[in-house]
Protein backbone atom coordinates (compact mmCIF):
# COMPACT_ATOMS: atom_id res chain seq x y z
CA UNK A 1 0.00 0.00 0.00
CA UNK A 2 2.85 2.36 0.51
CA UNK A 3 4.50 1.78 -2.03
CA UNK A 4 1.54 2.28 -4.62
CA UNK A 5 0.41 5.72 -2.64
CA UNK A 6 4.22 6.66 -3.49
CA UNK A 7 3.89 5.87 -6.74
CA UNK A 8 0.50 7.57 -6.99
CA UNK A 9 2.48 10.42 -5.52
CA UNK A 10 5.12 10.92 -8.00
CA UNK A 11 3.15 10.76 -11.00
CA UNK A 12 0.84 13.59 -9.53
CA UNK A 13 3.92 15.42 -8.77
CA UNK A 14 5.29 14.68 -12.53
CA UNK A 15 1.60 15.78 -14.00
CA UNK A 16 1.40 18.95 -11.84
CA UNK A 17 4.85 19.96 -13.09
CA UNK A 18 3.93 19.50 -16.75
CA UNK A 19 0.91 21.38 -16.46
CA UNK A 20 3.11 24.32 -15.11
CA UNK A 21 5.19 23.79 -17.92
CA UNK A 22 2.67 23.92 -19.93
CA UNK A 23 0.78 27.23 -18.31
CA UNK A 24 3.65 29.43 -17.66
CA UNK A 25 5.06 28.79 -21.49
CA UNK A 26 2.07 29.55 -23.24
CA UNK A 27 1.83 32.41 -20.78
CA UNK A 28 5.37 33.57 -21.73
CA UNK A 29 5.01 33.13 -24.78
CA UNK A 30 1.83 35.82 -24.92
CA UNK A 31 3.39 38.23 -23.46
CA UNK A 32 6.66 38.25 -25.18
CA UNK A 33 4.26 38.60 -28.20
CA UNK A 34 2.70 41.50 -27.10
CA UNK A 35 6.14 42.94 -26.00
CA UNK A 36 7.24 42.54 -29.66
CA UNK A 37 3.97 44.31 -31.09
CA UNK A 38 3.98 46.97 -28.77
CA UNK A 39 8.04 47.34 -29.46
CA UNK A 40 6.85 47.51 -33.64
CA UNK A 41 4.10 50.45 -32.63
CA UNK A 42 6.87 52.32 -30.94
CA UNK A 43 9.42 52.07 -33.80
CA UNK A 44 6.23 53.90 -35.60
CA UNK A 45 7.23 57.44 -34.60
CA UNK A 46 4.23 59.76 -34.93
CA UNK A 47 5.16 63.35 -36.35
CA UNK A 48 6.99 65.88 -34.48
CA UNK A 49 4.80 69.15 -32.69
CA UNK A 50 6.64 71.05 -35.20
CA UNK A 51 6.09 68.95 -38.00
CA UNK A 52 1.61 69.39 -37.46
CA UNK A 53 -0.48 71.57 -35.69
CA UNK A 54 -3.75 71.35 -34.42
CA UNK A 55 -6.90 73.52 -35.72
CA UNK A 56 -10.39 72.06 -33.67
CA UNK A 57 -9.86 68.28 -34.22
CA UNK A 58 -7.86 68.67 -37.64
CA UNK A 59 -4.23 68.20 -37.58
CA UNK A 60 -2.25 70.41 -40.48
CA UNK A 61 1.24 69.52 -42.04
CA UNK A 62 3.22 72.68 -42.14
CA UNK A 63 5.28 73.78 -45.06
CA UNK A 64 8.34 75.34 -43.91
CA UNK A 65 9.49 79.27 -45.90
CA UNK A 66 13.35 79.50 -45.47
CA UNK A 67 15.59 82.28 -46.92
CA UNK A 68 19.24 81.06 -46.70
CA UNK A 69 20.48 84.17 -48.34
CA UNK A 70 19.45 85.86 -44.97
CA UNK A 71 19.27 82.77 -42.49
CA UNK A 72 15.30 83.33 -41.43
CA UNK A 73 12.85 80.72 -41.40
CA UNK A 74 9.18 80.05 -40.07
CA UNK A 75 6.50 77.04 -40.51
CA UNK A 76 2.63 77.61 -41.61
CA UNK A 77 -0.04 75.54 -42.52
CA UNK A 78 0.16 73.92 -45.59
CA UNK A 79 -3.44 75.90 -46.78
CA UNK A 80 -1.55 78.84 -46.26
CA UNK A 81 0.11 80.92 -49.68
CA UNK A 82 3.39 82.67 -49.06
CA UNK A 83 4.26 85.06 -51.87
CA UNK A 84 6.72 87.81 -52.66
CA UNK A 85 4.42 91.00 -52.22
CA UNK A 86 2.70 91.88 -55.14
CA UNK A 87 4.91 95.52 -54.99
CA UNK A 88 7.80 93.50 -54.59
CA UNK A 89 10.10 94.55 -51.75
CA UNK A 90 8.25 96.87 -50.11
CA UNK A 91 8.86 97.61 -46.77
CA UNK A 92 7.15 101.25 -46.65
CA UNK A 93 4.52 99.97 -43.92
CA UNK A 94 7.18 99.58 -41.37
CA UNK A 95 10.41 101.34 -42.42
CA UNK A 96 11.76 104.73 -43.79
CA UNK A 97 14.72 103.19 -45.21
CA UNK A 98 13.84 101.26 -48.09
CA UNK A 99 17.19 100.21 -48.13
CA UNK A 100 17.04 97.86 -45.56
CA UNK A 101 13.97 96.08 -46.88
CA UNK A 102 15.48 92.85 -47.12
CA UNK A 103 12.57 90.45 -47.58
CA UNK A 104 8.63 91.24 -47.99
CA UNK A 105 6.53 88.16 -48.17
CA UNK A 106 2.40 88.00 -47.97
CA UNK A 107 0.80 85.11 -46.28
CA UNK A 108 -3.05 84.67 -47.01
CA UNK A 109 -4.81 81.49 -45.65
CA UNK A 110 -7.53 81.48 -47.64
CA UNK A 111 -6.76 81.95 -51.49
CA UNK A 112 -8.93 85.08 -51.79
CA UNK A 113 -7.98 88.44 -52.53
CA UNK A 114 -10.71 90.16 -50.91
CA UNK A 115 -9.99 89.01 -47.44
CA UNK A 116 -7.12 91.25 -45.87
CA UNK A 117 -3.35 89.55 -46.16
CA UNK A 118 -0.96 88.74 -43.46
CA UNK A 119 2.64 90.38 -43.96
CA UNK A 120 6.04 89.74 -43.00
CA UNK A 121 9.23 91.59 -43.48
CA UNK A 122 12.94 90.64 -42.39
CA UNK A 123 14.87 94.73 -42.03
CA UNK A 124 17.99 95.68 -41.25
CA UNK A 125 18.17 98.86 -39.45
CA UNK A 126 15.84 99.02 -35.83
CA UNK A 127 16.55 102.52 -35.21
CA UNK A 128 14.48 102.73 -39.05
CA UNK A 129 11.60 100.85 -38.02
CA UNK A 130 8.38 103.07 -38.23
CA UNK A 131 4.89 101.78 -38.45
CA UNK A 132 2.22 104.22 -38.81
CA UNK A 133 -1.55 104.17 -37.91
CA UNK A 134 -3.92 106.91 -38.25
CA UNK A 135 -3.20 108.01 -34.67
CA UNK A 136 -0.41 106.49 -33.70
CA UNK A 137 2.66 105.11 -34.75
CA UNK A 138 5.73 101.97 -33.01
CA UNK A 139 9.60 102.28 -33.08
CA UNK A 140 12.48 101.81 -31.34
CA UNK A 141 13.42 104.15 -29.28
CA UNK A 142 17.57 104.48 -28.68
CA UNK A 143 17.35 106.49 -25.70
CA UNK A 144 15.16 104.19 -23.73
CA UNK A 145 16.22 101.31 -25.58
CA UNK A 146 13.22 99.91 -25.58
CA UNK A 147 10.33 99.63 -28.12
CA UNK A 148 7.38 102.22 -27.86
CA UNK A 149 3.84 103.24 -29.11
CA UNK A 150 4.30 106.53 -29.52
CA UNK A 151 0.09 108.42 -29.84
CA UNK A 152 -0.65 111.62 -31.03
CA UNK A 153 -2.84 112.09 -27.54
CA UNK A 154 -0.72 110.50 -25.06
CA UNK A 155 2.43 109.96 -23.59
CA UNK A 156 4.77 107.05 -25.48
CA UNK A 157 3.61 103.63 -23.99
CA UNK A 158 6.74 101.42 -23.60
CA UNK A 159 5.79 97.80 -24.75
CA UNK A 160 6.96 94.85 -22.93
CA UNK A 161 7.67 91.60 -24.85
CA UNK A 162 4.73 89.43 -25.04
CA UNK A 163 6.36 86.10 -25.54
CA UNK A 164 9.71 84.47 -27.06
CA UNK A 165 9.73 82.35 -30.28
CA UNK A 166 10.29 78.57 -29.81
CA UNK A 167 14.26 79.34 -30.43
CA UNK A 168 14.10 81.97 -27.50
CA UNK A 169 13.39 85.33 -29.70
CA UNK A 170 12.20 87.92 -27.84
CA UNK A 171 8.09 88.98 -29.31
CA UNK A 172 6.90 92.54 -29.06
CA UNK A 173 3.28 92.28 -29.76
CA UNK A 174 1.65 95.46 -30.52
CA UNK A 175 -1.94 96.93 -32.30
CA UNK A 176 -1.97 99.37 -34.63
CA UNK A 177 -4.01 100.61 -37.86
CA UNK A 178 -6.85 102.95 -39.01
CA UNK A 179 -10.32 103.65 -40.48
CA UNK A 180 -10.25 100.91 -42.69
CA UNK A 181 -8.49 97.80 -40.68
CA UNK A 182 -6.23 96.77 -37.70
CA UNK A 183 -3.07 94.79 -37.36
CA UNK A 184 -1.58 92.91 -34.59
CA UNK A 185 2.08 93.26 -35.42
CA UNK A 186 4.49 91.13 -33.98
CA UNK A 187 8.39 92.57 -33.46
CA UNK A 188 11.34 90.15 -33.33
CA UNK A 189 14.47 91.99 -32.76
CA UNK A 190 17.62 90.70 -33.65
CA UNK A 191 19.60 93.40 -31.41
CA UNK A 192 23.31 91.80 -32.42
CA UNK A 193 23.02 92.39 -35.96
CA UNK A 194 20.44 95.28 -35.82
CA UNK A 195 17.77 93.03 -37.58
CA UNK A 196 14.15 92.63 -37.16
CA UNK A 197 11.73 90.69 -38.34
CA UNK A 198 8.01 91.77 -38.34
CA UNK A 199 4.90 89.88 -38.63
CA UNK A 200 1.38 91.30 -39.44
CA UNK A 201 -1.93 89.84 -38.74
CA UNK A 202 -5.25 91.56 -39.69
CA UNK A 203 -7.60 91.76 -36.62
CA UNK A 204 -10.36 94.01 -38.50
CA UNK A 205 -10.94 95.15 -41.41
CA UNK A 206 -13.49 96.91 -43.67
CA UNK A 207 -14.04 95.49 -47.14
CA UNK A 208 -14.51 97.61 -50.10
CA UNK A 209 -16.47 96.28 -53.11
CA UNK A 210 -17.14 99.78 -54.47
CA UNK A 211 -13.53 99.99 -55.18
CA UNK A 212 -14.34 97.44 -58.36
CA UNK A 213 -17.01 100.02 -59.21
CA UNK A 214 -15.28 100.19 -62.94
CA UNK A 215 -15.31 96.32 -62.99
CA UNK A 216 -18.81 95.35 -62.33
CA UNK A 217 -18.15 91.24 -62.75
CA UNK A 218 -15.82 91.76 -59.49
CA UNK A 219 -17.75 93.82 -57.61
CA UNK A 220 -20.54 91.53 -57.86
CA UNK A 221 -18.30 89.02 -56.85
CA UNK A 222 -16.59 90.68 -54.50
CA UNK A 223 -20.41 91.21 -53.04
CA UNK A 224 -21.25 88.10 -53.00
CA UNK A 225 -17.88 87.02 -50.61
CA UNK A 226 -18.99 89.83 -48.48
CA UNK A 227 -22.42 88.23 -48.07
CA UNK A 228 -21.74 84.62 -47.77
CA UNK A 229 -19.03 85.47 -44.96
CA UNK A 230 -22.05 87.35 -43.09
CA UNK A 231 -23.96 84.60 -43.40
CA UNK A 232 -22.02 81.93 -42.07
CA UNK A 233 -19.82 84.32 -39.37
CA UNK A 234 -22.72 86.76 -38.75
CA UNK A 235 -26.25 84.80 -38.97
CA UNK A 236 -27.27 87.10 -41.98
CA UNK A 237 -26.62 90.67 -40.00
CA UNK A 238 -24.79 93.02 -42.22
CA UNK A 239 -22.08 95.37 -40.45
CA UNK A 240 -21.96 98.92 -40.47
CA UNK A 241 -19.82 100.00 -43.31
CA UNK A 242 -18.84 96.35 -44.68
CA UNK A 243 -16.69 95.38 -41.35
CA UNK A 244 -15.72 91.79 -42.09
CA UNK A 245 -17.04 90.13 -39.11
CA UNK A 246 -13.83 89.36 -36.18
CA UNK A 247 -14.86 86.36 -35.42
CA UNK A 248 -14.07 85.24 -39.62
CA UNK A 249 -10.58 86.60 -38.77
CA UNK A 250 -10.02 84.87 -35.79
CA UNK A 251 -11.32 81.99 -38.06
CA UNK A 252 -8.76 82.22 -40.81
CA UNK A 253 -6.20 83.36 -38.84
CA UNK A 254 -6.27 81.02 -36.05
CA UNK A 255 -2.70 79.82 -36.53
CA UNK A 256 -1.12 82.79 -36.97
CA UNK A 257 0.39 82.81 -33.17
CA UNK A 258 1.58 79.68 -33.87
CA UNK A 259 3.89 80.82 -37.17
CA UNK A 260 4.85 83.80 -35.46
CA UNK A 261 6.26 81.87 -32.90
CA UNK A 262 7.75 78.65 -35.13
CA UNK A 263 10.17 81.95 -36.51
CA UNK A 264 14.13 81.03 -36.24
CA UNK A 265 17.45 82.77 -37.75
CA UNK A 266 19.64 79.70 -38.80
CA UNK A 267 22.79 79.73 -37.13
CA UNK A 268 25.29 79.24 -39.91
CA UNK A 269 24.00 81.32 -42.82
């Protein structure tokens, strides 16, 4: 009898120990399997933040504008069209010395002419940097060393600098403009080489169409814009003189921050 129950014994020893053999290598195998698969997903690198950006639930490639004859550079969306201005180099927005109009570029998001453009200039020359509203104008002042808005019915306002660009820039933000439209313009001082680079955004704006009184196809056009804007921005409401409605602007130009700030001078030129 004992030596049966031994026997008995052993071989429930030998099946237990098989049946752990059994368990734990399936079980290793498993996971070693999902260890490779999750190893393949990571070897699947997603883009880089400052290869996309993010608009509502949308993610947009970025295109990337570099000028090696100057060493600048900045990312925007890839909807976005980034042209020599139409008059060429002109810098006469910002700067009295036409001379140091290095670059003038136009950014518009939407393909349109009758929405209002972004800008941006690259300058040499701070102590030339001059851009006029109808009441007020920005420079640099080199007494204060500092940037200013400078109002025909107050004292200069010193600005302080609103952020730094994603290389560590120094941003001046500052609004300025007239009767017919407002910028946000965005200073980026290069102080070493007495460069600055300058970024325009509308934030309002008053549309025209009876400037294309002599070409009646475009003003009807042109019209037509004006009205399906209202009635998708505005719920049908026209504005008071032809204002474009802000929240359309924010619309189109809600990436603009996000160029202004992707802006870099390359190190070797």
């Amino acid at each position: 009898m004992s030596t049966k129950k031994q026997k008995t014994n052993y071989v429930l020893i030998i099946g237990i120990a098989l049946a752990c053999a059994v368990f734990f290598g399936l079980g290793g195998y498993y996971f070693g399997k999902q260890s490779s698969n999750t190893s393949d997903e990571s070897k699947q690198t997603p883009p880089t933040p400052s290869s996309i950006i993010t608009q509502g639930n949308a993610l947009l490639k970025l295109e990337t504008y570099k000028n090696n004859q100057y060493g600048i550079e900045f990312d925007y969306p890839q909807n976005y069209t980034v042209s020599t201005g139409s008059t060429g180099s002109d810098c006469s927005r910002v700067t009295s010395n036409q001379s140091g109009c290095l670059v003038f570029l136009t950014l518009n998001p939407t393909g349109s002419d009758y929405p209002p453009k972004a800008s941006f200039w690259f300058l040499k020359g701070i102590n030339f940097i001059n851009i006029s509203g109808q009441i007020s104008g920005i420079n640099f002042d080199a007494q204060k060393k500092a940037w200013v808005l400078d109002s025909l019915d107050s004292t200069p306002q010193v600005l302080s600098v609103w952020r730094q660009t994603k290389s560590g820039q120094e941003i001046i933000k500052v609004a300025n403009g007239g009767s017919h439209g407002s910028f946000d313009y965005y200073i980026i001082p290069n102080y070493e080489n007495d460069e600055v680079a300058i970024f325009s955004i509308p934030s309002s704006y008053r549309l025209r169409c009876d400037n294309f009184i002599n070409d009646r196809p475009k003003e009807t056009d042109c019209n037509n814009f004006y009205k399906s804007v209202i009635d998708q921005y505005n719920n049908g409401e026209v504005n008071t003189d032809s204002w474009l409605p802000k929240n359309y602007l924010d619309s189109i130009y809600a990436e603009a921050e996000d160029i202004v700030k992707s802006y870099r001078q390359i190190i070797n030129k």
